[in-house]
N, C-alpha and C. Protein backbone atom coordinates (compact mmCIF):
# COMPACT_ATOMS: atom_id res chain seq x y z
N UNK A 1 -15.75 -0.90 -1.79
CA UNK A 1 -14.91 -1.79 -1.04
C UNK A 1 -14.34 -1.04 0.16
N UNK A 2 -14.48 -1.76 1.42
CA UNK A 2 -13.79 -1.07 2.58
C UNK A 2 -12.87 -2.19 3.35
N UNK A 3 -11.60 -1.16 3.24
CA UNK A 3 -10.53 -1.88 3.71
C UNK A 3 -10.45 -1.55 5.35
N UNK A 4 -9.82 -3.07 5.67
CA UNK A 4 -9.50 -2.81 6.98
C UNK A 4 -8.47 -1.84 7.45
N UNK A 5 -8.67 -1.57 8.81
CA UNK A 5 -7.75 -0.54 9.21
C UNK A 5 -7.07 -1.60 10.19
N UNK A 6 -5.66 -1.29 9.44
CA UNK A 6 -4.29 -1.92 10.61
C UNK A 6 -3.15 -1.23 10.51
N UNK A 7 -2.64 -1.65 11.77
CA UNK A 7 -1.55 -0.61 12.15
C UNK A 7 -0.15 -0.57 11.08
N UNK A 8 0.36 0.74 10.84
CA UNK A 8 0.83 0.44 9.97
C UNK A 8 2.17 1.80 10.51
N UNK A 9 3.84 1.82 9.81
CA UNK A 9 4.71 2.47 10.26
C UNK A 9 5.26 2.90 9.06
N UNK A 10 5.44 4.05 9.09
CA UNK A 10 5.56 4.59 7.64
C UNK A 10 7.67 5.05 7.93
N UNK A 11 8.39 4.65 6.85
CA UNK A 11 10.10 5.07 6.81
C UNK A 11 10.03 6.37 6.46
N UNK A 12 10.41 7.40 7.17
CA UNK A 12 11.13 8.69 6.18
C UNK A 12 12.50 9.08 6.35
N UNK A 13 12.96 9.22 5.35
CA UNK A 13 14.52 9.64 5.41
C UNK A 13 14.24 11.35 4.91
N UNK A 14 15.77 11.76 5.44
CA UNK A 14 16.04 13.17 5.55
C UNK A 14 17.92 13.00 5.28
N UNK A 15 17.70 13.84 3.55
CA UNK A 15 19.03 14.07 3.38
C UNK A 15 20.20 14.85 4.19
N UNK A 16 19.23 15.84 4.08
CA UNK A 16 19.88 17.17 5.47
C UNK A 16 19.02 17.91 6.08
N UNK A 17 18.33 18.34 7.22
CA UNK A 17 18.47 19.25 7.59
C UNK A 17 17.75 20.37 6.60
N UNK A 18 18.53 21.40 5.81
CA UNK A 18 17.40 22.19 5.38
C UNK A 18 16.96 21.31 4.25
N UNK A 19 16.88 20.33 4.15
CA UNK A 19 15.69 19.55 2.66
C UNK A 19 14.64 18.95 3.83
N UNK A 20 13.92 18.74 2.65
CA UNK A 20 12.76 17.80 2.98
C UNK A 20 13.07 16.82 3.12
N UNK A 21 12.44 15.92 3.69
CA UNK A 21 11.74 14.14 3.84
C UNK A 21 11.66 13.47 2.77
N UNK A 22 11.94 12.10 2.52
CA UNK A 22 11.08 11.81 1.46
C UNK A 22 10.59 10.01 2.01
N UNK A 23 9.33 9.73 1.95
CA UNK A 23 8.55 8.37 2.24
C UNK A 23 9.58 7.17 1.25
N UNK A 24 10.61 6.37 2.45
CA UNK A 24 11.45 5.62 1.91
C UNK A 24 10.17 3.88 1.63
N UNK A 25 9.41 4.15 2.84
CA UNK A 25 8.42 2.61 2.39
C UNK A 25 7.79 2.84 3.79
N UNK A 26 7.07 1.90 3.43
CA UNK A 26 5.46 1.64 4.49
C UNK A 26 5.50 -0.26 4.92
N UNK A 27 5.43 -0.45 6.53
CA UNK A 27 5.33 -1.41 7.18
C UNK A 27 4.11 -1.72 7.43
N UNK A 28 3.38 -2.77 7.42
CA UNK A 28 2.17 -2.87 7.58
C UNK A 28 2.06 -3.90 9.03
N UNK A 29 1.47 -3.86 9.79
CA UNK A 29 1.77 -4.88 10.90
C UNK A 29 0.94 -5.85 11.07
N UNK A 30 0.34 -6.27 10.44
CA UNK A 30 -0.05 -7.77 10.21
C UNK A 30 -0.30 -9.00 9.44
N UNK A 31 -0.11 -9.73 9.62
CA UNK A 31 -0.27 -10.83 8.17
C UNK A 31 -1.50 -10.76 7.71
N UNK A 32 -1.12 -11.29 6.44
CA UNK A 32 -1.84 -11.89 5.72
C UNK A 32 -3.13 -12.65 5.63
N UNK A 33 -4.48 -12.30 5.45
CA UNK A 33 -5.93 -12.84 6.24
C UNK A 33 -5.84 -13.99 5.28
N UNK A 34 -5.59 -14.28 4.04
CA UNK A 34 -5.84 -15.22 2.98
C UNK A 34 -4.88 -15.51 1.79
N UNK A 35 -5.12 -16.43 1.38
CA UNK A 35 -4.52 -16.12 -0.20
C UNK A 35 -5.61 -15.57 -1.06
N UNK A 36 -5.33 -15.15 -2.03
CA UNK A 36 -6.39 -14.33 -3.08
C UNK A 36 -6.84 -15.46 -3.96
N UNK A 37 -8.37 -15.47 -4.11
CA UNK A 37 -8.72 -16.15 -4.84
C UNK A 37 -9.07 -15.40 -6.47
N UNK A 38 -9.67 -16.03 -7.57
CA UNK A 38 -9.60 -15.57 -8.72
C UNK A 38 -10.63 -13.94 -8.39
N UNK A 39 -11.71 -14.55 -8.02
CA UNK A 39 -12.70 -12.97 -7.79
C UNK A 39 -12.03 -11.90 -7.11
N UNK A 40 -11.28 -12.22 -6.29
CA UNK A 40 -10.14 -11.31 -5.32
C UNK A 40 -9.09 -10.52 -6.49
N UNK A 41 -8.50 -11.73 -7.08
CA UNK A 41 -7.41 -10.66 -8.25
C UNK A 41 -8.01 -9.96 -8.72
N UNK A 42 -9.62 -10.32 -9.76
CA UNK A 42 -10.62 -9.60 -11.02
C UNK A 42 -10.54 -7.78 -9.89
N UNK A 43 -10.74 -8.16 -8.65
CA UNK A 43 -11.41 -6.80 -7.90
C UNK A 43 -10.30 -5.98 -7.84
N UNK A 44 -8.97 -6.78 -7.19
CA UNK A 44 -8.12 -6.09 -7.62
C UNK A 44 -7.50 -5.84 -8.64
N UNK A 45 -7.83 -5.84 -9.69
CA UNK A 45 -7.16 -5.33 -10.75
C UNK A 45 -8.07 -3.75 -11.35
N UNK A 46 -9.65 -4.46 -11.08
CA UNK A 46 -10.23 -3.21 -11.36
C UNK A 46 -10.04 -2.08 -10.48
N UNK A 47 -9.82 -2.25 -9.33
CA UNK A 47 -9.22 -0.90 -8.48
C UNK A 47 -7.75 -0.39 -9.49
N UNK A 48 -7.48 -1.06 -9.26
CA UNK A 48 -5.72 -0.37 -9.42
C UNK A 48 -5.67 0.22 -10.55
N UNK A 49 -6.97 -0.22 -11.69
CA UNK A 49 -6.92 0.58 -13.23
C UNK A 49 -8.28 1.26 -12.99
N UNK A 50 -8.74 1.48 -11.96
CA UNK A 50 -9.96 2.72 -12.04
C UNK A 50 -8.53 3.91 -11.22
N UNK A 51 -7.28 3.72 -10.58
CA UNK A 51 -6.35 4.78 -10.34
C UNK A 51 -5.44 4.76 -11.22
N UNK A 52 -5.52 4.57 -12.27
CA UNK A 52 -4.87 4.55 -13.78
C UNK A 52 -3.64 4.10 -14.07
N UNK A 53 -3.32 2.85 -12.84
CA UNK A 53 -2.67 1.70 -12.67
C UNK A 53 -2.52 0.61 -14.22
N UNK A 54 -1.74 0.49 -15.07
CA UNK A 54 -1.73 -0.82 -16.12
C UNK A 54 -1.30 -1.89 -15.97
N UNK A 55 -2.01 -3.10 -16.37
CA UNK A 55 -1.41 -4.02 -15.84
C UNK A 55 -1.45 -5.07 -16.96
């Protein structure tokens, strides 16, 4: 499966100074191509539990 590439803006926050970053969330910048149909969920579900995702 190959996903499209869209622009996307990633949040990082910074407690202080000498700490690290940490990825507060991810913006994606465009809608939505469809609603998901049943074959669409089945595919996604098998991705997300071939990355050892439970659902």
């Amino acid at each position: 499966m190959r996903l499209p590439r869209t622009p996307l803006s990633v949040i990082v926050a910074e407690i202080a100074p000498e700490r690290r970053g940490g990825v507060v969330g991810v913006v994606d910048g465009h809608s939505p191509l469809g609603v998901e149909g049943d074959a669409d969920i089945k595919e996604r579900r098998e991705l997300v539990r071939r990355f050892g995702y439970k659902l």
